[in-house]
C-alpha atoms as a PDB file:
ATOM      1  CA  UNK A   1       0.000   0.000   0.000  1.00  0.00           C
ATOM      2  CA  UNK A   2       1.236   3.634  -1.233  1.00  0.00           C
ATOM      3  CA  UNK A   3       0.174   6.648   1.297  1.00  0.00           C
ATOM      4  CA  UNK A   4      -0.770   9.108  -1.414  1.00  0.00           C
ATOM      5  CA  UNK A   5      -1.500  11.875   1.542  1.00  0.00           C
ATOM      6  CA  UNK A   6       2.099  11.774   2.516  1.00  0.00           C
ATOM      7  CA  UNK A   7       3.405  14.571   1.495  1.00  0.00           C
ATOM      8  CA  UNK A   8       5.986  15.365  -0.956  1.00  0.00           C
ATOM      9  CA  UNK A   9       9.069  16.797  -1.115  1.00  0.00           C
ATOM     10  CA  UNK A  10      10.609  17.943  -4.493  1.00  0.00           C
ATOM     11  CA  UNK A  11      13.769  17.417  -3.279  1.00  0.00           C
ATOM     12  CA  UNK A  12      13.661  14.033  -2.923  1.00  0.00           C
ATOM     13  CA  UNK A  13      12.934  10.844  -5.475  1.00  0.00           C
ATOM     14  CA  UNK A  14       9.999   8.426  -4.104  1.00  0.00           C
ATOM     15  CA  UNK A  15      10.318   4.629  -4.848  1.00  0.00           C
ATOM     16  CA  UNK A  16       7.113   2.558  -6.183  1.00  0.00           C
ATOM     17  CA  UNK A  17       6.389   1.771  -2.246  1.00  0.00           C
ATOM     18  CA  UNK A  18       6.086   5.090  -1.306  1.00  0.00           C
ATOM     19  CA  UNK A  19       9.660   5.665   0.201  1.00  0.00           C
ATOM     20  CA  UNK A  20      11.013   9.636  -0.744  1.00  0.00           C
ATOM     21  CA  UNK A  21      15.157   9.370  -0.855  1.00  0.00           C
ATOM     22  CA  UNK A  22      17.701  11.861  -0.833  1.00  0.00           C
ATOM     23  CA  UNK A  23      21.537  10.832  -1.308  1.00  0.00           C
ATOM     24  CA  UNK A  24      23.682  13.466   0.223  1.00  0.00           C
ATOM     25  CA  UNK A  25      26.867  11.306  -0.571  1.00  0.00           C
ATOM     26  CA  UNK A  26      27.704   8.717  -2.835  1.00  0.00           C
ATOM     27  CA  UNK A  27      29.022   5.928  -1.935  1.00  0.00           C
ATOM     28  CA  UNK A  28      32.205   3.556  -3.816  1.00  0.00           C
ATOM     29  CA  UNK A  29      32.085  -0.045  -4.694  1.00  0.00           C
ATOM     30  CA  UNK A  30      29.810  -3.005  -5.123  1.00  0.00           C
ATOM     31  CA  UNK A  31      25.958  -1.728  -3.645  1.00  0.00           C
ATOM     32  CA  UNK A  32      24.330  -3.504  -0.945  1.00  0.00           C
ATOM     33  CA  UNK A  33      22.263  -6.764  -1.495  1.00  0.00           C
ATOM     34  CA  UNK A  34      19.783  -8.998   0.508  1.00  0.00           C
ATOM     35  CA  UNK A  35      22.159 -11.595   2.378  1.00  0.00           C
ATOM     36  CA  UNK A  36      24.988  -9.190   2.635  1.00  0.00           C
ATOM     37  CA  UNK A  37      26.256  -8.066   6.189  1.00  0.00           C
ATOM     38  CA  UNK A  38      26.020  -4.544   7.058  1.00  0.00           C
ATOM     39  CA  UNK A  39      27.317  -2.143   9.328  1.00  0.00           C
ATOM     40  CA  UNK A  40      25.386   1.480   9.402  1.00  0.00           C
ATOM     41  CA  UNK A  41      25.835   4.792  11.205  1.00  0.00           C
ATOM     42  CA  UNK A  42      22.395   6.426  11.566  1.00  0.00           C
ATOM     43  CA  UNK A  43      20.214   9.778  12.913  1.00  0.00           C
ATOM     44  CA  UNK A  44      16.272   9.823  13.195  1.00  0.00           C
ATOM     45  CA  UNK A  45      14.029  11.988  13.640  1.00  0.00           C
ATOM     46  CA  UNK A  46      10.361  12.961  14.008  1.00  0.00           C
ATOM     47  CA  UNK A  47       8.609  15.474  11.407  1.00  0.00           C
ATOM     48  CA  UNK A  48       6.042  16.205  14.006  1.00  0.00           C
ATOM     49  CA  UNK A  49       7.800  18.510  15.990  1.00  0.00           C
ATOM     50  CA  UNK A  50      11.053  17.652  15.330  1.00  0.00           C
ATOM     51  CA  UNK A  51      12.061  15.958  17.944  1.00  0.00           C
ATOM     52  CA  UNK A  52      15.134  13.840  17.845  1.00  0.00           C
ATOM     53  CA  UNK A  53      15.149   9.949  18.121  1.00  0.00           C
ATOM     54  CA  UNK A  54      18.714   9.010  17.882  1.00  0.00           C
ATOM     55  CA  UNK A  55      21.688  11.774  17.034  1.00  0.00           C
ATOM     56  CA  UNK A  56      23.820  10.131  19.850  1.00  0.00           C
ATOM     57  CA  UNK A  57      26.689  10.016  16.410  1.00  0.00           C
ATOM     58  CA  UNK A  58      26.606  13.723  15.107  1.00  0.00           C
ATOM     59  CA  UNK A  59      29.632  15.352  16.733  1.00  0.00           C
ATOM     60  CA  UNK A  60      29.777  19.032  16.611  1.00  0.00           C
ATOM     61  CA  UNK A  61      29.194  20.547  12.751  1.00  0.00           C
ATOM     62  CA  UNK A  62      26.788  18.374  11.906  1.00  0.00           C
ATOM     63  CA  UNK A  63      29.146  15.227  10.706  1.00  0.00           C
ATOM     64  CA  UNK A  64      28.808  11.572  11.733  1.00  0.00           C
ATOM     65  CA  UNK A  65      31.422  10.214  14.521  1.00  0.00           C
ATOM     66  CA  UNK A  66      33.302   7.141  14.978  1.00  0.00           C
ATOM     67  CA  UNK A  67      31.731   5.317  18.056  1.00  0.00           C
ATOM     68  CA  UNK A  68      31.919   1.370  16.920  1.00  0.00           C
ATOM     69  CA  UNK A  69      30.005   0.752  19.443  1.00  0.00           C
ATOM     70  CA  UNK A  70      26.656   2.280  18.569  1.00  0.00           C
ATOM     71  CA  UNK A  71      26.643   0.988  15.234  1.00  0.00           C
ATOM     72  CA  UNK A  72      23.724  -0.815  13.703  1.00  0.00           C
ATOM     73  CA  UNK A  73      24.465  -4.399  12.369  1.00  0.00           C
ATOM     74  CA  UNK A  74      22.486  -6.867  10.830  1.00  0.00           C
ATOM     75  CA  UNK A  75      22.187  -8.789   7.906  1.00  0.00           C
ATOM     76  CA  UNK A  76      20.358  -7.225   4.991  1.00  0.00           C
ATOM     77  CA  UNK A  77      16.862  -9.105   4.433  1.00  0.00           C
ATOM     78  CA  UNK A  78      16.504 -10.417   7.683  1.00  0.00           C
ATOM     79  CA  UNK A  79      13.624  -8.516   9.154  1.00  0.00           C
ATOM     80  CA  UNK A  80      15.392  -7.132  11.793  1.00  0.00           C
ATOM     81  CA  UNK A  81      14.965  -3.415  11.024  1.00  0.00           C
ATOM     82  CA  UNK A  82      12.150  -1.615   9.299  1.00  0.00           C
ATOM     83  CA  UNK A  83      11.122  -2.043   5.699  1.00  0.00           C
ATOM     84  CA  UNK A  84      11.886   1.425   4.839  1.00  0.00           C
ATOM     85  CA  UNK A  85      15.173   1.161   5.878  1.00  0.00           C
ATOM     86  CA  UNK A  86      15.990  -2.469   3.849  1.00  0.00           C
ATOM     87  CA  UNK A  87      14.791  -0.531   0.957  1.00  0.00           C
ATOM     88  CA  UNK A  88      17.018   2.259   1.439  1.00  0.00           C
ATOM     89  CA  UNK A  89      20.073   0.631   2.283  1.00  0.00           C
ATOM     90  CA  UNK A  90      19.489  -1.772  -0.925  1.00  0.00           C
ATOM     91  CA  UNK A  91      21.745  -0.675  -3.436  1.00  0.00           C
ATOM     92  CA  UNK A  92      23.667   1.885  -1.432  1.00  0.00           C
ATOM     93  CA  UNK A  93      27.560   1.364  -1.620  1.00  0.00           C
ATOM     94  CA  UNK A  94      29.994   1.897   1.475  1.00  0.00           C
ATOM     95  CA  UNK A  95      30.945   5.066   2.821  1.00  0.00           C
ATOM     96  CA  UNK A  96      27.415   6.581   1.613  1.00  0.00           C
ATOM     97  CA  UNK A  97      24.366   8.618   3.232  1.00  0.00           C
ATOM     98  CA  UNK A  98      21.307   8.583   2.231  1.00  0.00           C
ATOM     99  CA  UNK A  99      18.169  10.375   3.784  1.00  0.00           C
ATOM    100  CA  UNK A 100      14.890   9.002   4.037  1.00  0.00           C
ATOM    101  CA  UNK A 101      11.420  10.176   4.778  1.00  0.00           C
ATOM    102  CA  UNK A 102       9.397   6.987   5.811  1.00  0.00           C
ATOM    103  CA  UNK A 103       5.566   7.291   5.546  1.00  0.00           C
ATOM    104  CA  UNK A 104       3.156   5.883   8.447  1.00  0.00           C
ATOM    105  CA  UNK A 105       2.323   2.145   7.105  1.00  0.00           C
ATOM    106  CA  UNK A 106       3.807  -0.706   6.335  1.00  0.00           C
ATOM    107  CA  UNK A 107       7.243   0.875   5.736  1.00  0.00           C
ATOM    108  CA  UNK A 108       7.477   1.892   9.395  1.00  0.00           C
ATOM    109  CA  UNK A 109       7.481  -0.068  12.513  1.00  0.00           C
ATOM    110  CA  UNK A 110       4.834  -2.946  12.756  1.00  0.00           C
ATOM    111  CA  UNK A 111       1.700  -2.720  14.542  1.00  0.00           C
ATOM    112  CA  UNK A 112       0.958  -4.641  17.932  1.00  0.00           C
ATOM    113  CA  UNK A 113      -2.230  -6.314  19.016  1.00  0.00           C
ATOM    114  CA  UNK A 114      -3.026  -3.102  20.300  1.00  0.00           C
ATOM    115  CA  UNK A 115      -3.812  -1.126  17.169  1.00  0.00           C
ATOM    116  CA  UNK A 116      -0.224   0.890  18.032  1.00  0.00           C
ATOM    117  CA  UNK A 117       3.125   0.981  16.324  1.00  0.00           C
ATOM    118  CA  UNK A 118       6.138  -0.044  18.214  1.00  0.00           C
ATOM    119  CA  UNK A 119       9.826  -0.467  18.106  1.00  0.00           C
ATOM    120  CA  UNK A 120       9.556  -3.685  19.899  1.00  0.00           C
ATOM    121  CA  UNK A 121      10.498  -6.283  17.350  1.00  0.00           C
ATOM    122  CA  UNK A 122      12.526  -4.671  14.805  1.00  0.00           C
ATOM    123  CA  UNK A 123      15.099  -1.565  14.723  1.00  0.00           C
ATOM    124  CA  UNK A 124      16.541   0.973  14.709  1.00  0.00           C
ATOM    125  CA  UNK A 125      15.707   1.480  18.348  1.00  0.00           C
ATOM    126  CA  UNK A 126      16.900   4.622  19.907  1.00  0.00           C
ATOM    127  CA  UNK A 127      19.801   4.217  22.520  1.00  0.00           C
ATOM    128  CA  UNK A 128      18.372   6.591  25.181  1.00  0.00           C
ATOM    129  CA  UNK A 129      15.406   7.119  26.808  1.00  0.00           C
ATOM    130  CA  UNK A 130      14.107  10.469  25.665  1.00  0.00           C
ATOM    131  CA  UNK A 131      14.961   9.504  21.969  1.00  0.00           C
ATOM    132  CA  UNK A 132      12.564   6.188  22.822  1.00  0.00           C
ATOM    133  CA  UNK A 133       9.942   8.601  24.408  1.00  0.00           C
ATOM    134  CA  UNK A 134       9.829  10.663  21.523  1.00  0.00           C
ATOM    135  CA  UNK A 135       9.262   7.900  19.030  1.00  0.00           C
ATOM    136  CA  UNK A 136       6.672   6.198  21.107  1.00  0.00           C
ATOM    137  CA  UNK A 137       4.855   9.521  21.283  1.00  0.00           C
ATOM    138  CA  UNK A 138       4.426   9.178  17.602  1.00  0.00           C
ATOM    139  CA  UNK A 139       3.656   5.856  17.196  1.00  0.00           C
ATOM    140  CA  UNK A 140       1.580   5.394  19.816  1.00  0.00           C
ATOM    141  CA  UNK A 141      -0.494   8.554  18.974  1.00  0.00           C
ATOM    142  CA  UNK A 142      -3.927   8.188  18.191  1.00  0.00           C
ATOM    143  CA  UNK A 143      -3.966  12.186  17.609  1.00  0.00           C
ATOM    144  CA  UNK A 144      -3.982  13.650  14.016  1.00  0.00           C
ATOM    145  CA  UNK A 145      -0.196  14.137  14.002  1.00  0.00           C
ATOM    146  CA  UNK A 146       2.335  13.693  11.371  1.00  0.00           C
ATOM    147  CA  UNK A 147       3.760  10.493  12.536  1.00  0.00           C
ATOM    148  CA  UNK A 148       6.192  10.306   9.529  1.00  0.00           C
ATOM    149  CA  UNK A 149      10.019   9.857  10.426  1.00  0.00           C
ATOM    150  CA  UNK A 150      13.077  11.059   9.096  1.00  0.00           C
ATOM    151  CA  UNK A 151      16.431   8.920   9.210  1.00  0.00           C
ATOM    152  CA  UNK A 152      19.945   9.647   8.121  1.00  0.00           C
ATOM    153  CA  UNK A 153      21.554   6.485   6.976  1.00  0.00           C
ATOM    154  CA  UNK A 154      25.588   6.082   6.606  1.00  0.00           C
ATOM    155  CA  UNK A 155      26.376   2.500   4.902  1.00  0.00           C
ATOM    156  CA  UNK A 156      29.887   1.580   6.927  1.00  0.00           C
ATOM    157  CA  UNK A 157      30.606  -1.835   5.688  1.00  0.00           C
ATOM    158  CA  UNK A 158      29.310  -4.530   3.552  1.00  0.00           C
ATOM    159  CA  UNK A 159      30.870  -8.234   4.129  1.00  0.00           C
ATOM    160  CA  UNK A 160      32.130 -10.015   2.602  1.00  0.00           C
ATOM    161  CA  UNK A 161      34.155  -7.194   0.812  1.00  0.00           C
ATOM    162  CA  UNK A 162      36.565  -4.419   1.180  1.00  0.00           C
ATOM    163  CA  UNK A 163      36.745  -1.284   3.621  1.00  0.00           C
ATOM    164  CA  UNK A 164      34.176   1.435   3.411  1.00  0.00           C
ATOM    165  CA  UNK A 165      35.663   4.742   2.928  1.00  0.00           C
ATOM    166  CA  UNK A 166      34.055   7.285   5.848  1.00  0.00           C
ATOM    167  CA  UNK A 167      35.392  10.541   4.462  1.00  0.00           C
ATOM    168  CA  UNK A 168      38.955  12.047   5.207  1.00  0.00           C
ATOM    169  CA  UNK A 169      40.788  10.310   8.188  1.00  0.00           C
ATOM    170  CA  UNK A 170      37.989   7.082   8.313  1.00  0.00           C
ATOM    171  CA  UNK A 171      38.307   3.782   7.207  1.00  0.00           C
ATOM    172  CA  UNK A 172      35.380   1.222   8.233  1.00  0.00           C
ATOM    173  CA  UNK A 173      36.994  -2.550   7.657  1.00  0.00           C
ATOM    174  CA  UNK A 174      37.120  -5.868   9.655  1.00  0.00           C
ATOM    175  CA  UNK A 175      39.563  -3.737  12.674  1.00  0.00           C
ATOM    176  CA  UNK A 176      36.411  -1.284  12.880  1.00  0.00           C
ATOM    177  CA  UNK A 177      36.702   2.810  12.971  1.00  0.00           C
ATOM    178  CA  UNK A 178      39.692   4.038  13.324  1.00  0.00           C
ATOM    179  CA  UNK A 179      39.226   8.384  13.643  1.00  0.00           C
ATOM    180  CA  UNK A 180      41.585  10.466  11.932  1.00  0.00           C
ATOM    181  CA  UNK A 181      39.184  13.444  10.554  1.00  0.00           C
ATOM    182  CA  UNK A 182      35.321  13.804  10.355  1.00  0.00           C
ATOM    183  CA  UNK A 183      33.015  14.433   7.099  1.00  0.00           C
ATOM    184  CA  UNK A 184      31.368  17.470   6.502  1.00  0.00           C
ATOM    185  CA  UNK A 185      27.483  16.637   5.757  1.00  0.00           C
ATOM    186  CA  UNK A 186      25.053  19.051   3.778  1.00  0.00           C
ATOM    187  CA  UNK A 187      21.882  18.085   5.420  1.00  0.00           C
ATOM    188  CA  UNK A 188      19.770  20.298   3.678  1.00  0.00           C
ATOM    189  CA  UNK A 189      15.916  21.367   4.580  1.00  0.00           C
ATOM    190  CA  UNK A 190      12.831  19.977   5.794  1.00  0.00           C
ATOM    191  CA  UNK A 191      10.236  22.028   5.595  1.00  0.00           C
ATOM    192  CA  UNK A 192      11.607  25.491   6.027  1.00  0.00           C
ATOM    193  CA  UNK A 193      14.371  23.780   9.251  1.00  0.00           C
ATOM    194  CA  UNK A 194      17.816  23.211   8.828  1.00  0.00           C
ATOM    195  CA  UNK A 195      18.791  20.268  10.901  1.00  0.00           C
ATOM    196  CA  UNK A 196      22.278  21.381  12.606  1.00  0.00           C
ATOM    197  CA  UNK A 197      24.089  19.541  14.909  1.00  0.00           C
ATOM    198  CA  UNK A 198      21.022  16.707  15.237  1.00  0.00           C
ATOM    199  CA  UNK A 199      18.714  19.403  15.658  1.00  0.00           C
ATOM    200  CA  UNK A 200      16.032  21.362  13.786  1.00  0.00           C
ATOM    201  CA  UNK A 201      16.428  25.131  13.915  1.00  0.00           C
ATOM    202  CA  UNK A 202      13.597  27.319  12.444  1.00  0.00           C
END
């Protein structure tokens, strides 16, 4: 199912399932496939509001950081992380971003007995509790909110295979991050905000 009312942003290209894409970098090498191993970097965030979900990565300037422990792996396919973001990461090569805008529905997190949406069963799940608290007030809103998301995705590494490149001074292979510089990110608007530094400023 395709949520026609979502709105859309010129900026972006939307797939056939209703998934709106940006690449702010591209990546190098063989693209991602189902059954290949991957290791991501990623930010989220609500459009209602703007609240944050997970930024616990951007360091100061608005560029992703090199905490290997925070990382998101999993292999890609599995179930174990939203639909939107399978679709996104599909076909993505190492050392890019890519933001997303993920409609309410079956690209989002799955519903419980309930009637809600929860993070329960699949990722990403936010690392701290306010970023949880702000996701589970929009899923778990029966209000008429926007409960569309917004995630910045960074593909580290794909295995088998080589090192991702992370920008100047980062190389993502089987020894993990190793910091020697940071990349500079354009994230660009949403909706008249410029997200700096993980956060939305009118």
């Amino acid at each position: 199912q395709v949520f026609t009312d979502f709105q859309k942003y010129p900026e972006f290209t939307e797939t056939p399932s209703g998934l709106q894409y940006r690449d702010v970098r591209i990546g190098e090498g063989t693209p991602a496939e189902p059954g290949k191993k991957v290791v991501v970097d990623w930010a989220g965030y609500t459009i209602h509001l703007g609240r944050i979900i997970e930024a616990k990565l951007l360091t100061k300037g608005g560029a992703f950081g090199g905490d290997e422990g925070n990382l998101l792996r999993f292999t890609l396919g599995d179930g174990s992380v939203i639909p939107a973001f399978e679709e996104a990461i599909a076909g993505m090569s190492g050392g890019g971003i890519r933001r997303i805008l993920v409609p309410p529905g079956p690209l989002s997190y799955p519903f419980e007995r309930d009637g809600t949406q929860s993070s329960k069963r699949v990722g990403p799940r936010p690392s701290t509790f306010s970023g949880q608290r702000a996701l589970d007030f929009v899923l778990k809103n029966n209000g008429n909110i926007d409960k569309s998301l917004l995630f910045d995705i960074e593909l580290l590494e794909i295995s088998p295979g080589g090192a991702a490149r992370r920008g100047p001074g980062y190389v993502v292979g089987s020894a993990g991050v190793t910091a020697g510089g940071s990349a500079s990110v354009d994230w660009g608007d949403n909706r008249g905000a410029r997200l700096t530094n993980g956060l939305y400023d009118k």
